[in-house]
Protein backbone atom coordinates (compact mmCIF):
# COMPACT_ATOMS: atom_id res chain seq x y z
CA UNK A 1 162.56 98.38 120.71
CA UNK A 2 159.36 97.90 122.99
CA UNK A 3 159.91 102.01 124.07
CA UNK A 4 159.95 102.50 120.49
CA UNK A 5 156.66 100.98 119.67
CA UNK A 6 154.83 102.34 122.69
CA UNK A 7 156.15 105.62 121.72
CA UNK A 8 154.61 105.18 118.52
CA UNK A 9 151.07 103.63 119.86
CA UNK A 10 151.29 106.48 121.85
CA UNK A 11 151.16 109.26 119.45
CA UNK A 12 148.55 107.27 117.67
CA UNK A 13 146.12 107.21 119.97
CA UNK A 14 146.69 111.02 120.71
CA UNK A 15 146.50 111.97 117.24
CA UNK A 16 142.79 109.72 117.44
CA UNK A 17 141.50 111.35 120.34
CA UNK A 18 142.20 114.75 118.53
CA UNK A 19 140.90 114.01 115.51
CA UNK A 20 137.87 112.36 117.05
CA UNK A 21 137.34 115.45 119.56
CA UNK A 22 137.62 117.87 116.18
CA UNK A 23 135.00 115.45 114.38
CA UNK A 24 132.68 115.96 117.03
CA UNK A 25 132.95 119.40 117.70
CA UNK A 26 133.06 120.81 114.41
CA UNK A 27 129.89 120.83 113.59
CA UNK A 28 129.04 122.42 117.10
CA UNK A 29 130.94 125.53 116.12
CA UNK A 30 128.90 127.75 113.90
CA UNK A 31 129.81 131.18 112.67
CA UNK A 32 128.37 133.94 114.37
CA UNK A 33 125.39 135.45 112.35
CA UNK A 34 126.31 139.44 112.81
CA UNK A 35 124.01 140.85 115.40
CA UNK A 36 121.34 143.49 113.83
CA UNK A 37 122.62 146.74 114.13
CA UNK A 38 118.77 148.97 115.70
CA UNK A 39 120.51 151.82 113.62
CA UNK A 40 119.97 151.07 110.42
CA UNK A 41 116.37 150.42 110.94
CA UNK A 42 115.84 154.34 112.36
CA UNK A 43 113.01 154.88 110.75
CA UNK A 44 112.89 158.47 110.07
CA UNK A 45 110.56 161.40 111.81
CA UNK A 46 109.86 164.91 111.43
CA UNK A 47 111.44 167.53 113.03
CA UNK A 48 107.93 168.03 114.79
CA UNK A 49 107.43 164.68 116.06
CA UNK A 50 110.67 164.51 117.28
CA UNK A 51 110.76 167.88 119.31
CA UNK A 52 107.67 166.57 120.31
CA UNK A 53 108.58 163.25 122.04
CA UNK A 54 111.35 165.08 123.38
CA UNK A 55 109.16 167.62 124.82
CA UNK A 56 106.80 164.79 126.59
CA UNK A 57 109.84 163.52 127.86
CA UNK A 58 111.33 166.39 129.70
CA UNK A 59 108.40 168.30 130.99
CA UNK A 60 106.88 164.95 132.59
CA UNK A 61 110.45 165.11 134.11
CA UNK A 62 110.34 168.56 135.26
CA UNK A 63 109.83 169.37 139.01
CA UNK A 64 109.36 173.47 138.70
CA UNK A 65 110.62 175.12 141.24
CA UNK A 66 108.05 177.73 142.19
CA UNK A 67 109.22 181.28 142.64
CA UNK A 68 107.70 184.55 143.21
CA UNK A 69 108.80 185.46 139.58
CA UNK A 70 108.71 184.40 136.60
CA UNK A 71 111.73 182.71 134.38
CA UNK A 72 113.44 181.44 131.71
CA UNK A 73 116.03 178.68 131.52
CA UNK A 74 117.74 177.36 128.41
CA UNK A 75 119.84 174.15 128.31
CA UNK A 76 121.94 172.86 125.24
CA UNK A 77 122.56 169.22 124.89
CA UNK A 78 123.92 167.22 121.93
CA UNK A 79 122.10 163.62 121.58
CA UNK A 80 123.71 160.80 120.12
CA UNK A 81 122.60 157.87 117.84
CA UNK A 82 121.49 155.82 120.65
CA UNK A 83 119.43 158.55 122.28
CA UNK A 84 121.64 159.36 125.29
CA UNK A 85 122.65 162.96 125.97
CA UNK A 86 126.32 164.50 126.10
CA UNK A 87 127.69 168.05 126.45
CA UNK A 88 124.56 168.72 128.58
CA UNK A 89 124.87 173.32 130.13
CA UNK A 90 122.71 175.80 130.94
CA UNK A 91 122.55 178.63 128.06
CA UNK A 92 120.45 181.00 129.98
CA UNK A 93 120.32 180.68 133.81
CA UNK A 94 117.05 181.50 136.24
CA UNK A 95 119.43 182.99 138.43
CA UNK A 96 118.66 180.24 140.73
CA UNK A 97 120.34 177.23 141.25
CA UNK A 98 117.44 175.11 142.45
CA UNK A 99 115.22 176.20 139.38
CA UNK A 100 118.54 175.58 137.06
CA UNK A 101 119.45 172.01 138.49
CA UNK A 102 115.56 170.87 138.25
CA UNK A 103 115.80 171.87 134.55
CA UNK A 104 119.24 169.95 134.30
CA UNK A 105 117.89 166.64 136.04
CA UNK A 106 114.47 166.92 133.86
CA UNK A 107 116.69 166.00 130.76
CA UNK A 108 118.87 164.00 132.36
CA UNK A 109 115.79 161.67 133.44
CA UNK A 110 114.04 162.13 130.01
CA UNK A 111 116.60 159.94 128.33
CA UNK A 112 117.02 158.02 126.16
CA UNK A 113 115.36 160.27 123.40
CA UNK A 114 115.10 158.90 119.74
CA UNK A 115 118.19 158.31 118.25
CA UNK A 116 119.69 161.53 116.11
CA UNK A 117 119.06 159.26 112.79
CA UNK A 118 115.83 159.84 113.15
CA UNK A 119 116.08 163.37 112.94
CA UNK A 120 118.67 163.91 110.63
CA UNK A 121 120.98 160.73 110.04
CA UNK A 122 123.63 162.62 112.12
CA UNK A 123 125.52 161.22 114.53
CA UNK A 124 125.13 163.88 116.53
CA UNK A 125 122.05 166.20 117.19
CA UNK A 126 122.83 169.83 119.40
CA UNK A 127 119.28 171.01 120.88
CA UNK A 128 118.62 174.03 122.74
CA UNK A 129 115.81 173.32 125.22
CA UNK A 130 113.83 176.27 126.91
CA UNK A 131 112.09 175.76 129.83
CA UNK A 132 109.83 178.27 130.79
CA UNK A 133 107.74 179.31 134.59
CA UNK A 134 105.10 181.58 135.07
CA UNK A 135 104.59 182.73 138.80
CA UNK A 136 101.49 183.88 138.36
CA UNK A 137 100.09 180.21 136.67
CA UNK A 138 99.83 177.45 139.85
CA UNK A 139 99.13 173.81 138.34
């Protein structure tokens, strides 16, 4: 009889503490508010503006490599909502692989552009870059 009562004092005080510890913390536990998502408030730009930026960007990346000739290199890349770059290759090649990685790197280093849905509301943007050298113009 005494095991029977303890037993049941037992689970009585157990089912207290856990309703006490739920009273207590409830009101701690809040839903989470959503985060923002930065993408819906892409305010949009024109298509000049945009190459623009995106021009800044990679020619204050650029380290030319200086030949005795002049050349052309162009680089497709596909930019993404966030800015960042994928799919990143060399179109038209300088025929030198110095001159061709310095173009690669300059966009590379230029990121993160303005997202795509500023552009175009596109996931995806595909840009063909050309960067251009003149041997006979020294900076």
């Amino acid at each position: 009889m005494f095991e029977n009562k303890f037993l049941r004092f037992l689970v009585l005080i157990i089912a207290l503490l856990i309703a006490v510890y739920f009273y207590y913390t409830s009101d701690k536990i809040k839903p989470q508010m959503p985060e923002k998502n930065p993408l819906k408030e892409v305010q949009l730009v024109s298509q000049e503006e945009y190459m623009a930026d995106m021009n800044k960007k990679i020619k204050s990346n650029w380290n030319k490599v200086q030949l005795n000739r002049d050349y052309t290199i162009i680089v497709s890349f596909d930019i993404d909502a966030l800015g960042n770059i994928s799919n990143l290759k060399i179109v038209q090649s300088s025929q030198d692989e110095q001159a061709d990685k310095s173009a690669l790197e300059a966009i590379i280093n230029a990121q993160p552009f303005m997202s795509s849905k500023a552009l175009a509301r596109k996931d995806i943007v595909n840009v063909e870059f050309q960067f251009d050298y003149s041997a006979s113009y020294k900076e």
